[in-house]
C-alpha atoms as a PDB file:
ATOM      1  CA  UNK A   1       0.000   0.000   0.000  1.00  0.00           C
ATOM      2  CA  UNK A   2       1.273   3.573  -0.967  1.00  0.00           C
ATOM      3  CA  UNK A   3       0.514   4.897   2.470  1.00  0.00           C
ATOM      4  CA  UNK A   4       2.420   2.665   3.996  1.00  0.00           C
ATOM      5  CA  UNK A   5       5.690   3.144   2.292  1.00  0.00           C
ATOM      6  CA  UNK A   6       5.665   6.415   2.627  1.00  0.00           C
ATOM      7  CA  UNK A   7       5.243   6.091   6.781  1.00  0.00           C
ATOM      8  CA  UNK A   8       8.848   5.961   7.342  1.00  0.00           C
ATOM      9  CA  UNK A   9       9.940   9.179   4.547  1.00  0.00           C
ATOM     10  CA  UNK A  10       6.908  10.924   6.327  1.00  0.00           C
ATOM     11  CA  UNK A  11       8.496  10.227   9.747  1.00  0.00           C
ATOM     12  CA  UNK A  12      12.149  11.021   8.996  1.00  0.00           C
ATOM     13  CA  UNK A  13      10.559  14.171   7.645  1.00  0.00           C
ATOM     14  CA  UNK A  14       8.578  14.961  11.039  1.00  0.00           C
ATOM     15  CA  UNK A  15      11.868  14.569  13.201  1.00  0.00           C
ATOM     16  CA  UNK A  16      13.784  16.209  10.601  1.00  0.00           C
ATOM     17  CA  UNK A  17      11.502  19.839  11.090  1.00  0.00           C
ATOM     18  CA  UNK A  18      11.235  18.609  14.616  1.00  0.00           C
ATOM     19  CA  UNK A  19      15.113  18.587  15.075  1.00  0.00           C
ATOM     20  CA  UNK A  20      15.048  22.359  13.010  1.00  0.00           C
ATOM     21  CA  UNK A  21      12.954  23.889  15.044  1.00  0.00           C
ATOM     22  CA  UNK A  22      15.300  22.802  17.924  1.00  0.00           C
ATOM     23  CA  UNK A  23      18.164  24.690  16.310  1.00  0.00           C
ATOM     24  CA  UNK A  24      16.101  27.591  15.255  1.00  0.00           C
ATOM     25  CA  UNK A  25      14.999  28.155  18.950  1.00  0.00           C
ATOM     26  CA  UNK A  26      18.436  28.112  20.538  1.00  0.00           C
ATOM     27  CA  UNK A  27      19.425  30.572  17.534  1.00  0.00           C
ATOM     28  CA  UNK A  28      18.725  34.772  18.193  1.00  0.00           C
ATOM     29  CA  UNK A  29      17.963  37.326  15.781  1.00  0.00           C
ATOM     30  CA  UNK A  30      19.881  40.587  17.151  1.00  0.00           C
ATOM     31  CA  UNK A  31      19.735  42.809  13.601  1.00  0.00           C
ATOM     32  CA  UNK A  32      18.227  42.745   9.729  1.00  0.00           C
ATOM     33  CA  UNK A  33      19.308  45.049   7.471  1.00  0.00           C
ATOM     34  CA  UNK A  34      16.721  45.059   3.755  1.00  0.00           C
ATOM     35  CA  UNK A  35      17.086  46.677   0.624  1.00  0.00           C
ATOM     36  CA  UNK A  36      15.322  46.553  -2.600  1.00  0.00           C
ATOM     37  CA  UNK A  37      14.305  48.525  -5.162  1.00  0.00           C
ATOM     38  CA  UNK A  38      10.995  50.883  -5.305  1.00  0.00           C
ATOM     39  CA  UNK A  39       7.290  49.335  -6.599  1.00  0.00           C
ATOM     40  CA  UNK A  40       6.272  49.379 -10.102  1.00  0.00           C
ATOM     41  CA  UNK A  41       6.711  52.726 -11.860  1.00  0.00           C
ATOM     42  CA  UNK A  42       5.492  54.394 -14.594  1.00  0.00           C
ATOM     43  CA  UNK A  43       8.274  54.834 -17.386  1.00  0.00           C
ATOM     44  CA  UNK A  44      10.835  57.448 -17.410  1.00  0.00           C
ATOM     45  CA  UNK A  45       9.931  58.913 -20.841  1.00  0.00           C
ATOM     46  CA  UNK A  46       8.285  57.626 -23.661  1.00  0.00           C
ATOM     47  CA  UNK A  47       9.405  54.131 -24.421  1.00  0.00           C
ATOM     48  CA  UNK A  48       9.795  54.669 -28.332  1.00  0.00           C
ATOM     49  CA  UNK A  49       9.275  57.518 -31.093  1.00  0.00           C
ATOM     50  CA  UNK A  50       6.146  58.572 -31.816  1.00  0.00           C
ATOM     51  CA  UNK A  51       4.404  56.669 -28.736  1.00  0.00           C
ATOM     52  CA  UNK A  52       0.412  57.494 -28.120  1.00  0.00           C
ATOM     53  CA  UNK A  53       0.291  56.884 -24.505  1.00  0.00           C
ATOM     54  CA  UNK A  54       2.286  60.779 -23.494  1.00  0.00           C
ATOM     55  CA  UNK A  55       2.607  61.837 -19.662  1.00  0.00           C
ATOM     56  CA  UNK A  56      -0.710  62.652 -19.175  1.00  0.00           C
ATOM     57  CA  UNK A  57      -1.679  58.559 -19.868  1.00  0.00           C
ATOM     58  CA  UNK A  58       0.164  57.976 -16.572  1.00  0.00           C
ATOM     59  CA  UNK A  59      -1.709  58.860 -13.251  1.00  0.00           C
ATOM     60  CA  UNK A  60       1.288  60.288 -11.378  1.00  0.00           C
ATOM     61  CA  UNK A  61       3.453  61.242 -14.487  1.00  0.00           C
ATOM     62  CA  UNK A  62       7.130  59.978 -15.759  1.00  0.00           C
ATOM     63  CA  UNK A  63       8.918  57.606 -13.379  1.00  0.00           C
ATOM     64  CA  UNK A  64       6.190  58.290 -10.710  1.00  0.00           C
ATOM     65  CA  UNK A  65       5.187  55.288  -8.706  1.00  0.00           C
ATOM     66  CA  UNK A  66       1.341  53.606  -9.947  1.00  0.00           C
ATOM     67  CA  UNK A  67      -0.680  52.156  -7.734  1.00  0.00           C
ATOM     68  CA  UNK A  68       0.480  48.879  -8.407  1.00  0.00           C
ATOM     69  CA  UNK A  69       3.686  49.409  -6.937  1.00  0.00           C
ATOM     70  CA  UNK A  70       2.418  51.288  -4.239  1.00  0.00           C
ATOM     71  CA  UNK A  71       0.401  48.192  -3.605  1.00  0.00           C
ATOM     72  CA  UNK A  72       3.118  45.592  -3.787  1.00  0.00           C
ATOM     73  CA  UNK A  73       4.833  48.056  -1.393  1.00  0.00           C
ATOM     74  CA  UNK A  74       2.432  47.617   0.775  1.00  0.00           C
ATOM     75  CA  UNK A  75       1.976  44.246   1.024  1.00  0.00           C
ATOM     76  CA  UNK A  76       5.968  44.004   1.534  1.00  0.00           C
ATOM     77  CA  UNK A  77       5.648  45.430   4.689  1.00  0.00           C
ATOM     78  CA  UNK A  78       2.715  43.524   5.752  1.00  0.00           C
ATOM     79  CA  UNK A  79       5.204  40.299   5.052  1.00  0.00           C
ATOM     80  CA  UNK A  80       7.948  41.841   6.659  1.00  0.00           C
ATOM     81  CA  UNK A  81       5.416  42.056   9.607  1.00  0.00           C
ATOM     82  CA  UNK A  82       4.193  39.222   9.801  1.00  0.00           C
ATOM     83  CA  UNK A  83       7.651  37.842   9.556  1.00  0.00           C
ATOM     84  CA  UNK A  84       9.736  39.677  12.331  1.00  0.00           C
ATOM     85  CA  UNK A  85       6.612  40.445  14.539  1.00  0.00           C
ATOM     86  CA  UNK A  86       8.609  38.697  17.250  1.00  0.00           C
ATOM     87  CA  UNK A  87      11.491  40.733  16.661  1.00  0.00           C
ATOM     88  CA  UNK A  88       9.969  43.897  16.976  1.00  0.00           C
ATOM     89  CA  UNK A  89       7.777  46.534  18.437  1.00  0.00           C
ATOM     90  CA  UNK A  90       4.094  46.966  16.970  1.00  0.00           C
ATOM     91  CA  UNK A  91       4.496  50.549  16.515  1.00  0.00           C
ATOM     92  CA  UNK A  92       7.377  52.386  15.839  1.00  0.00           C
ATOM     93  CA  UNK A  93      10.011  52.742  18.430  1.00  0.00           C
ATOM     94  CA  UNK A  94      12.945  55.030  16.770  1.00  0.00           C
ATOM     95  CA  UNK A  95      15.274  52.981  18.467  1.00  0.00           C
ATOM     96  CA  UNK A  96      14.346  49.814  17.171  1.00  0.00           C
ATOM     97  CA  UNK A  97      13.733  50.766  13.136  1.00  0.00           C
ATOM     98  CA  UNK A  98      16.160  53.706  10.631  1.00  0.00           C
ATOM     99  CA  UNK A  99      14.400  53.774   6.863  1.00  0.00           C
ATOM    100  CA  UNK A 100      16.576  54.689   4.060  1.00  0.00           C
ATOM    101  CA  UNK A 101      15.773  56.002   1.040  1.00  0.00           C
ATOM    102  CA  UNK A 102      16.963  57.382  -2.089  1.00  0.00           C
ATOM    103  CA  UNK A 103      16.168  61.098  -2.569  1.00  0.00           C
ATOM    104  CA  UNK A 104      13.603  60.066  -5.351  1.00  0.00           C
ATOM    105  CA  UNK A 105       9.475  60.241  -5.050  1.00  0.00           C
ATOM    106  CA  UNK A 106       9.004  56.706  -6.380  1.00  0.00           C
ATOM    107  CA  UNK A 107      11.481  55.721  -3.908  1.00  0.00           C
ATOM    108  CA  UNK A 108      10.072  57.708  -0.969  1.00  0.00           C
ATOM    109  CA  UNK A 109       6.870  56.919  -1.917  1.00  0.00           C
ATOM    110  CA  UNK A 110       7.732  52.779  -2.134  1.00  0.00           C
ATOM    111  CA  UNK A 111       9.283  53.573   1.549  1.00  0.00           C
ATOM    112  CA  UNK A 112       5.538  54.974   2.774  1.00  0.00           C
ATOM    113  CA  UNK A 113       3.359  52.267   1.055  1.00  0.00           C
ATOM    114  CA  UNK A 114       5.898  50.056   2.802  1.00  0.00           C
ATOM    115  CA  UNK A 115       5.699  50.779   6.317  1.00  0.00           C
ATOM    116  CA  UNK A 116       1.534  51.915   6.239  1.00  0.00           C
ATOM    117  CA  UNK A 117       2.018  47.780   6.163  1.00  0.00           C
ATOM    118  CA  UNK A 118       4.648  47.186   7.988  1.00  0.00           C
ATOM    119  CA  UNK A 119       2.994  49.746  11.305  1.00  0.00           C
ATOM    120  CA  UNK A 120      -0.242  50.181  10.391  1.00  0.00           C
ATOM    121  CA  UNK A 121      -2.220  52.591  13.394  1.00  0.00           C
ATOM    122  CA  UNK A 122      -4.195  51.048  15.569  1.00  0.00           C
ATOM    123  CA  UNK A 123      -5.291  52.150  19.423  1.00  0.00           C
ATOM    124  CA  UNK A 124      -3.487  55.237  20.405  1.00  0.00           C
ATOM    125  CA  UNK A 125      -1.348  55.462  17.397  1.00  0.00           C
ATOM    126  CA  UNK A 126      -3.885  56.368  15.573  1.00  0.00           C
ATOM    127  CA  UNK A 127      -4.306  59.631  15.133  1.00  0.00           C
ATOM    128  CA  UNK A 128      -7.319  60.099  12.927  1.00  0.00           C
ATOM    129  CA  UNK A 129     -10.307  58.170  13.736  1.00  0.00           C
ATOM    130  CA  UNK A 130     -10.511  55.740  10.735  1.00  0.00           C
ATOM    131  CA  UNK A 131      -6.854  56.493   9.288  1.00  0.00           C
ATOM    132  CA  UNK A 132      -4.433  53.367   9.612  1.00  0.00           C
ATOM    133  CA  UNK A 133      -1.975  55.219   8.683  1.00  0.00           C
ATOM    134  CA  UNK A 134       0.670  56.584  10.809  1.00  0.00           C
ATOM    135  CA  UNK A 135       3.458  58.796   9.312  1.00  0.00           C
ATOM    136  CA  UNK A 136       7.074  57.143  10.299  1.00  0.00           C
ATOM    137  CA  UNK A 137       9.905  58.945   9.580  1.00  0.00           C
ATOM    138  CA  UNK A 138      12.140  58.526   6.225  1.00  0.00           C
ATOM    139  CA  UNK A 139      15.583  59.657   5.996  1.00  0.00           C
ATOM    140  CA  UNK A 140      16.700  60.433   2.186  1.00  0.00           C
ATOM    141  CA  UNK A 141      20.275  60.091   1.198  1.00  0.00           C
ATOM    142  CA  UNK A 142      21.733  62.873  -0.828  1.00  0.00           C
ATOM    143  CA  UNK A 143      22.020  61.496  -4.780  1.00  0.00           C
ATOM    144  CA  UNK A 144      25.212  59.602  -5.008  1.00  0.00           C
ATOM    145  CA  UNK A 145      25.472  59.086  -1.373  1.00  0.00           C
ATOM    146  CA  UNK A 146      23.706  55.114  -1.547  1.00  0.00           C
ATOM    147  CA  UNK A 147      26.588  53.647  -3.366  1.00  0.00           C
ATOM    148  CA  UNK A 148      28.365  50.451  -2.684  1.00  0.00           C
ATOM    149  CA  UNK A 149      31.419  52.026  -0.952  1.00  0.00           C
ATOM    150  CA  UNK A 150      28.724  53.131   1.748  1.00  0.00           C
ATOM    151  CA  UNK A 151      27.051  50.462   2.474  1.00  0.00           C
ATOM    152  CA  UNK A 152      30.253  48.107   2.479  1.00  0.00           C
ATOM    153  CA  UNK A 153      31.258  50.852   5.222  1.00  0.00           C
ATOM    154  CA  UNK A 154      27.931  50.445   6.729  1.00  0.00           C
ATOM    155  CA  UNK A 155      28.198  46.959   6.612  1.00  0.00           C
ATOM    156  CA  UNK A 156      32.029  46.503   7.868  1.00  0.00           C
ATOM    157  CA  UNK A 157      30.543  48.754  11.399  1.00  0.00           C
ATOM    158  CA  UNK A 158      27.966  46.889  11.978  1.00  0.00           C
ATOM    159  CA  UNK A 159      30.088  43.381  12.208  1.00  0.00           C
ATOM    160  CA  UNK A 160      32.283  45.385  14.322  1.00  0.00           C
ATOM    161  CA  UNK A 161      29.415  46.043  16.704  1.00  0.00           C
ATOM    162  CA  UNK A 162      27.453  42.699  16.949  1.00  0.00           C
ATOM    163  CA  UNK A 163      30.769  40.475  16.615  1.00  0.00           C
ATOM    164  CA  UNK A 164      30.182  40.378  20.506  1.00  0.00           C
ATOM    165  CA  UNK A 165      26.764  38.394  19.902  1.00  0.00           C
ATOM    166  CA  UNK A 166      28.163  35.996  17.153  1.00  0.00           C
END
């Protein structure tokens, strides 16, 4: 019978995760640095010669963010909620959380639709009856300043400061 020959993978299997989640609880998460890029975007200019669809086609204008990358924004930050909820505070704690961002609006803008998921108001955080939103600051690097010789830098003080926990 099928069922029975696969008893034994389906056991090695159960103590395998079993034996995981051991490790995993013994293990700490003490920082977690993310990057990516910003949502979907309209395009920069017009993608060819002669093209029908001008600035006006796009809702927010050249390069702006649409709402489909506002939305898959938004939905990061509910993952990256649901993910490190353990980790860290409900509501913003400046302590706890620094956001980055390019100086560019589809950037800044991915960086809001981002954490409206990742803190979204509720009780007395929120500050408009209805409105689960709560603003969370964003600091903007200067153009030029996000480049790899930064964030190596970045990087190289930040193993200097949690090589006591490793």
């Amino acid at each position: 019978m099928v069922v029975d020959s696969l008893a034994p993978v389906l056991l090695a299997s159960l103590f395998l995760v079993e034996q995981q989640l051991q490790i995993s609880a013994a293990r700490e998460l003490v920082f977690v640095q993310a990057i990516w890029r910003h949502g979907d975007r309209a395009p920069q200019s017009l993608p060819y010669p002669r093209d029908p669809y001008n600035e006006t086609a796009w809702q927010r204008g050249w390069g702006q963010l649409t709402n489909l990358g506002m939305q898959q924004m938004n939905e990061l930050g509910i993952f990256f909620r649901k993910r490190y909820d353990f980790f860290i505070s409900s509501h913003f704690v400046p302590s706890e959380v620094y956001i980055r961002s390019s100086d560019s609006d589809r950037a800044l803008t991915s960086a809001q639709a981002f954490l409206a998921g990742f803190y979204p108001a509720s009780d007395s955080f929120e500050w408009e009856s209805g409105n689960h939103w709560q603003p969370i600051p964003i600091h903007a690097a200067s153009p030029g300043e996000l480049d790899l010789e930064t964030s190596m830098a970045f990087f190289r003080s930040q193993k200097r400061s949690t090589s006591s926990y490793e």
